[in-house]
C-alpha atoms as a PDB file:
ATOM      1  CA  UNK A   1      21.612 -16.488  28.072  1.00  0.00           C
ATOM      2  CA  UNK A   2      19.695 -14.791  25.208  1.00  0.00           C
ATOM      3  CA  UNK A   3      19.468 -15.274  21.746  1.00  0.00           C
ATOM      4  CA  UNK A   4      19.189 -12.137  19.259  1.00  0.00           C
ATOM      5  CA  UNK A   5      17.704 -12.704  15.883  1.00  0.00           C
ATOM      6  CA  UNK A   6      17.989  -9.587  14.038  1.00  0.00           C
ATOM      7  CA  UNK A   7      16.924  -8.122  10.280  1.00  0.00           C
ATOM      8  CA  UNK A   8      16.637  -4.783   8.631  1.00  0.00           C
ATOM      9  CA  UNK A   9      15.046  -3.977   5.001  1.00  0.00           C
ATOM     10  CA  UNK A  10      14.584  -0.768   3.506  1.00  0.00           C
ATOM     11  CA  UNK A  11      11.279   0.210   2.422  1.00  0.00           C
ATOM     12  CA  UNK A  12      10.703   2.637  -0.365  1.00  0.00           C
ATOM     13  CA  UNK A  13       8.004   4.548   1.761  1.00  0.00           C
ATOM     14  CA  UNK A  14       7.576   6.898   4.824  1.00  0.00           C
ATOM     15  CA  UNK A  15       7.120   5.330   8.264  1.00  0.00           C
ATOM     16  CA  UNK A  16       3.933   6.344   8.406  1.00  0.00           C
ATOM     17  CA  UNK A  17       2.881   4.126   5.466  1.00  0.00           C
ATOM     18  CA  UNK A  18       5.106   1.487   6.627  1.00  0.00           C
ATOM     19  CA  UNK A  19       2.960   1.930  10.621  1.00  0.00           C
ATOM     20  CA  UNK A  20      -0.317   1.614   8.790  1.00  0.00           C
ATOM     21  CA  UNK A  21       0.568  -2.023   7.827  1.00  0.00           C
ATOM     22  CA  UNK A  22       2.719  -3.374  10.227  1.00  0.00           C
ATOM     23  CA  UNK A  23      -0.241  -2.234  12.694  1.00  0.00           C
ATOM     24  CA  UNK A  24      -3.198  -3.456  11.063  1.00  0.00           C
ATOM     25  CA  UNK A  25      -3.120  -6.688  12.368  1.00  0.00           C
ATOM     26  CA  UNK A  26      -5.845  -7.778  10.759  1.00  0.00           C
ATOM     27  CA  UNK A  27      -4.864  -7.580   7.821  1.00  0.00           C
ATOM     28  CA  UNK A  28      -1.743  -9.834   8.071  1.00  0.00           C
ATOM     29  CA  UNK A  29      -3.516 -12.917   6.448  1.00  0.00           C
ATOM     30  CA  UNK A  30      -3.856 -10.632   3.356  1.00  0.00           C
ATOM     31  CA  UNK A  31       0.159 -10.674   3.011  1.00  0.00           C
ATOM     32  CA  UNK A  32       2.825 -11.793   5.914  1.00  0.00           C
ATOM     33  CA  UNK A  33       3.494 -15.261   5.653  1.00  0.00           C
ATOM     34  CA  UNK A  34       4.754 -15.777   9.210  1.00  0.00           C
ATOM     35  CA  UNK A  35       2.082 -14.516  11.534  1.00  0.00           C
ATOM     36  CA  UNK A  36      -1.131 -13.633  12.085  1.00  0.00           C
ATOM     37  CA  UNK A  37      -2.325 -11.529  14.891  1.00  0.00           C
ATOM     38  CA  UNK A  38      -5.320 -10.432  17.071  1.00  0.00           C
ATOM     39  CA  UNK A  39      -5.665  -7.488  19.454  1.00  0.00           C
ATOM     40  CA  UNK A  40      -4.509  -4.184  19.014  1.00  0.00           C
ATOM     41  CA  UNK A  41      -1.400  -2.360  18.221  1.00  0.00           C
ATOM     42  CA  UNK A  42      -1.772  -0.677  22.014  1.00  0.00           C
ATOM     43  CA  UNK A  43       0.433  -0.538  24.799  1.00  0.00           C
ATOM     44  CA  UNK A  44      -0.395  -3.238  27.619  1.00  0.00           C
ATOM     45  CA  UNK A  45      -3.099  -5.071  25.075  1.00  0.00           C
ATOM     46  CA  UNK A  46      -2.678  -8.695  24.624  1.00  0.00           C
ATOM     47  CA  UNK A  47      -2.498 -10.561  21.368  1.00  0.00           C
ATOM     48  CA  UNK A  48      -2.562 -14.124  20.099  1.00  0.00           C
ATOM     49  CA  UNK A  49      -0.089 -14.768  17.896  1.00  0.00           C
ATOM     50  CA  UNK A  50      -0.305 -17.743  15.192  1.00  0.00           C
ATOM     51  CA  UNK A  51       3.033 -19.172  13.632  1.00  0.00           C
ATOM     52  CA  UNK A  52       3.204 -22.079  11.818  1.00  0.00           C
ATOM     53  CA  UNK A  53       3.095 -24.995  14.462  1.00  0.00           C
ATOM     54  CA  UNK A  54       2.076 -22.684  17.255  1.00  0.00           C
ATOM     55  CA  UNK A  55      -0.102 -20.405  18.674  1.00  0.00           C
ATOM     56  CA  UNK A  56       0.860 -18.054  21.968  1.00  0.00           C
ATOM     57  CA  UNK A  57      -0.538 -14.543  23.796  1.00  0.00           C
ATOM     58  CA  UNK A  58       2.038 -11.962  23.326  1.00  0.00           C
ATOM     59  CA  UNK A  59       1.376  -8.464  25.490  1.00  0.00           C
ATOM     60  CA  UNK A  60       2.454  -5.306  23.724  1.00  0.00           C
ATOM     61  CA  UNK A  61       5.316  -3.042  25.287  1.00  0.00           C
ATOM     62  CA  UNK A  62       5.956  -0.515  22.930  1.00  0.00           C
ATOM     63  CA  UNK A  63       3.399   1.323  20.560  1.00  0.00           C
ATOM     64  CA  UNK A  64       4.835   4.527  19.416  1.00  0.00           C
ATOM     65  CA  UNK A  65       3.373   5.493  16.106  1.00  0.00           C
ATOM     66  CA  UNK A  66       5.650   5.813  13.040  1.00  0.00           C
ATOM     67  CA  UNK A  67       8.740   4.602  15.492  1.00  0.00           C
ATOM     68  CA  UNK A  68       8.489   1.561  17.310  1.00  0.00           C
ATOM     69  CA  UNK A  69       5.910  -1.479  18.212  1.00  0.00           C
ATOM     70  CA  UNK A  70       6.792  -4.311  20.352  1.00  0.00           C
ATOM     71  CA  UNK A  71       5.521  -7.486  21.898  1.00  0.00           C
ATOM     72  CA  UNK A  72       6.598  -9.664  24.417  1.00  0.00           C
ATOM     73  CA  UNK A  73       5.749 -13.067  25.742  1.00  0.00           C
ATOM     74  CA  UNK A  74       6.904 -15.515  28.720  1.00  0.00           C
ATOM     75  CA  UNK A  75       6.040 -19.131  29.144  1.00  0.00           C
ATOM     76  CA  UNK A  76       5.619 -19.713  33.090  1.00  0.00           C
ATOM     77  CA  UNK A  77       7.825 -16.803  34.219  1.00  0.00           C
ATOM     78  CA  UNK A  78      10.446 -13.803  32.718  1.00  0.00           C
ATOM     79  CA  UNK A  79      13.549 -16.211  34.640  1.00  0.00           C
ATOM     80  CA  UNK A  80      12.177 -19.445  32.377  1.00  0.00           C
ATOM     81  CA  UNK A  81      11.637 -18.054  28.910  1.00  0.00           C
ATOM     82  CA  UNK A  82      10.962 -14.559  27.627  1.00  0.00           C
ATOM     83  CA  UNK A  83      10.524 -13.572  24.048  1.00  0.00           C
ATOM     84  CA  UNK A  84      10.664  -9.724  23.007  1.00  0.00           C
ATOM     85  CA  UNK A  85      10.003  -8.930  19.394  1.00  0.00           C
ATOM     86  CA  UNK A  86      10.480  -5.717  18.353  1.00  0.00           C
ATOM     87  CA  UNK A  87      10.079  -3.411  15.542  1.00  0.00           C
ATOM     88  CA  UNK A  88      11.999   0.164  14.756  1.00  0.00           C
ATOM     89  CA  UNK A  89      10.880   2.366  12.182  1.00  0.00           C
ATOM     90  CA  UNK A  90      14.007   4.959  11.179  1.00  0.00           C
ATOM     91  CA  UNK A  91      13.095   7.942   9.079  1.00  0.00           C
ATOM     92  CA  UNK A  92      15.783   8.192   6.017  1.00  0.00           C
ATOM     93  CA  UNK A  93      16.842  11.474   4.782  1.00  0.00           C
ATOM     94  CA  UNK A  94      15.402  11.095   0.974  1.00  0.00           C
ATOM     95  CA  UNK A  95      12.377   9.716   3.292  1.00  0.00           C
ATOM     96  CA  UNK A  96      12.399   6.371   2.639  1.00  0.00           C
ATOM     97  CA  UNK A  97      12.360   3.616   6.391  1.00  0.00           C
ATOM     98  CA  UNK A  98      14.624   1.346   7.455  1.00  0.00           C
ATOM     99  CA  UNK A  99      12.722  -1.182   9.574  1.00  0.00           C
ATOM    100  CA  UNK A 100      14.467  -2.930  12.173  1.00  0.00           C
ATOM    101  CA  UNK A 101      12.842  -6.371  12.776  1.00  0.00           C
ATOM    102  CA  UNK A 102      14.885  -8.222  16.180  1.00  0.00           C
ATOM    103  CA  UNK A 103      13.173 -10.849  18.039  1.00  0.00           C
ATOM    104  CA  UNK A 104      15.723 -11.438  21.948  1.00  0.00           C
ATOM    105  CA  UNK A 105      15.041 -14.764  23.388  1.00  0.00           C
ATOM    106  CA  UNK A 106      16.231 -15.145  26.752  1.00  0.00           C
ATOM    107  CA  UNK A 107      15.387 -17.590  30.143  1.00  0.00           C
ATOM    108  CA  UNK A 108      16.965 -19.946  31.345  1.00  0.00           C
ATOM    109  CA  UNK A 109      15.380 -22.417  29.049  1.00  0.00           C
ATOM    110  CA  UNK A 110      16.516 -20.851  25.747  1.00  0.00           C
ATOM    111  CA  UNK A 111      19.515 -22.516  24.934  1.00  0.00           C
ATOM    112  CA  UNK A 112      17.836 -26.163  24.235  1.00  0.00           C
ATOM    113  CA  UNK A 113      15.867 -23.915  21.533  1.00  0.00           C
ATOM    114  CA  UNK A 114      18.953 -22.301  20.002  1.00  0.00           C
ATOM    115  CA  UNK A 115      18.921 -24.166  17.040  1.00  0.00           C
ATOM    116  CA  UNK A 116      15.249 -24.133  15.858  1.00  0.00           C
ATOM    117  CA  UNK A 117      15.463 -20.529  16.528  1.00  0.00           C
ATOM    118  CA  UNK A 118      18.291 -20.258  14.331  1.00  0.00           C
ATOM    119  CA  UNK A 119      16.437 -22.314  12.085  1.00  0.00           C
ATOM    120  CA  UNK A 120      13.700 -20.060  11.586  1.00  0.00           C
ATOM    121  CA  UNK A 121      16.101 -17.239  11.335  1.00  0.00           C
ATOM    122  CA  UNK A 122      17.686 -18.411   8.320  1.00  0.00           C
ATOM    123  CA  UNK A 123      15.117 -20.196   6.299  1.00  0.00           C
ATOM    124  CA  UNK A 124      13.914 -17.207   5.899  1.00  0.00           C
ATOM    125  CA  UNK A 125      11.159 -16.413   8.687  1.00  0.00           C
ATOM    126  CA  UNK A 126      12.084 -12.761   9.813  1.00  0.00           C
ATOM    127  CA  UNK A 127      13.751 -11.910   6.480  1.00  0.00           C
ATOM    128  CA  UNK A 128      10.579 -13.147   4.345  1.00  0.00           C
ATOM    129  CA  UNK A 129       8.371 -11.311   6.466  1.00  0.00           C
ATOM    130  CA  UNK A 130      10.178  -8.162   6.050  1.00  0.00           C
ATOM    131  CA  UNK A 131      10.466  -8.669   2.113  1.00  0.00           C
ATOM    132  CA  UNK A 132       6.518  -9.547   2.317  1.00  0.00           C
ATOM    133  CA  UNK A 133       6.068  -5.970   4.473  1.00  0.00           C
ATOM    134  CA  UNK A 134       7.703  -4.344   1.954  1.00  0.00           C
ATOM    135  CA  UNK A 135       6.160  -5.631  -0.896  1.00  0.00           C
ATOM    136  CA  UNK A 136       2.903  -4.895   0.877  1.00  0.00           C
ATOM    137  CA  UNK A 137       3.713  -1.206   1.927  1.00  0.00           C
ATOM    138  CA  UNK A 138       5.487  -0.148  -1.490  1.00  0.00           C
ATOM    139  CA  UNK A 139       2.573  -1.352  -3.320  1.00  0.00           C
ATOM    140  CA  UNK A 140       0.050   0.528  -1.325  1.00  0.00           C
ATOM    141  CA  UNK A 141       2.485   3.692  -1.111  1.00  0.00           C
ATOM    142  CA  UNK A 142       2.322   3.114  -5.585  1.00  0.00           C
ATOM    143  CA  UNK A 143      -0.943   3.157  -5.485  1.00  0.00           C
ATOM    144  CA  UNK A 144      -1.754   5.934  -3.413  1.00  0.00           C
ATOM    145  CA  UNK A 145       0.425   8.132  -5.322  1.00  0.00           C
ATOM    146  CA  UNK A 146      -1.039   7.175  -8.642  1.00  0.00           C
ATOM    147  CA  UNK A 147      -3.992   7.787  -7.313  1.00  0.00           C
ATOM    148  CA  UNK A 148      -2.926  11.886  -6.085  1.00  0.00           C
ATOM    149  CA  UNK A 149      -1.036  11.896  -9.507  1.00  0.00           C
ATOM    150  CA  UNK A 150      -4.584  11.346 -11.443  1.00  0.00           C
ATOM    151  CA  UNK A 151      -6.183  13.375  -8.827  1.00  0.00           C
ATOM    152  CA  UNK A 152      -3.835  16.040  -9.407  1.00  0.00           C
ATOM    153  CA  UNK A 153      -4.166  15.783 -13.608  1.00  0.00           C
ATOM    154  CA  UNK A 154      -8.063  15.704 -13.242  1.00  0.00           C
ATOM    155  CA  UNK A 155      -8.010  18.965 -11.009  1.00  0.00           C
ATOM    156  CA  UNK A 156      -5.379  20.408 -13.719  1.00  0.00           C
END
């Protein structure tokens, strides 16, 4: 059995501004209110994740830049319990991302969990961390182009 908890948000930003916070982990306890992380956004690297309640080693299984980072971790063995979070980064035409935040719990063990997963789901874990990711990139991507607009005046 699995369980998929899924979200999307736009962001008003490129993906590349949107990669250069959802990969600095370390700066997650400056904005997400779900998670904090340390390691590296790096293929085969192994975090530890802290969630309210719990703490856990993730390993990462995607890192693409700009498109995709994803973690995964097991308790005892894949066939018990497997969690696989992962993040999509879609390019918009007028340039602007759509992030893709999905989180696939499956094992055998998973279904005694389905409803404090749900739980999270809907009191607003996923969904508050993608509103606090946006809030985070748009404000960065605002400043940064105030910053080339007064640049750009200045060299005027």
């Amino acid at each position: 059995m699995s369980i998929v908890l899924a979200t999307t948000i736009g962001i008003d930003a490129t993906p590349e501004q949107v990669w250069e916070v959802l990969s600095d982990f370390t700066a997650y306890g400056e904005w997400s209110n779900f998670s904090r992380i340390d390691g590296a956004p790096e293929l085969g690297t192994k975090l530890t994740m802290r969630m309210p309640g719990m703490a856990f080693t993730s390993t990462v299984t995607a890192a693409t830049p700009n498109e995709q980072l994803q973690w995964s971790a097991k308790f005892i063995s894949e066939r018990l319990f497997i969690g696989q979070h992962n993040f999509t980064l879609v390019r918009r035409a007028d340039g602007t991302t759509r992030v893709e935040n999905t989180e696939t719990f499956s094992g055998v063990s998973v279904t005694p969990f389905e409803g404090l997963f749900a739980r999270s789901h809907n009191e607003g874990g996923y969904a508050a961390f993608n509103r606090a990711l946006k809030s985070r990139v748009e404000a960065r991507a605002a400043a940064a182009a105030a910053s080339s607009s007064e640049f750009s005046v200045a060299a005027a």
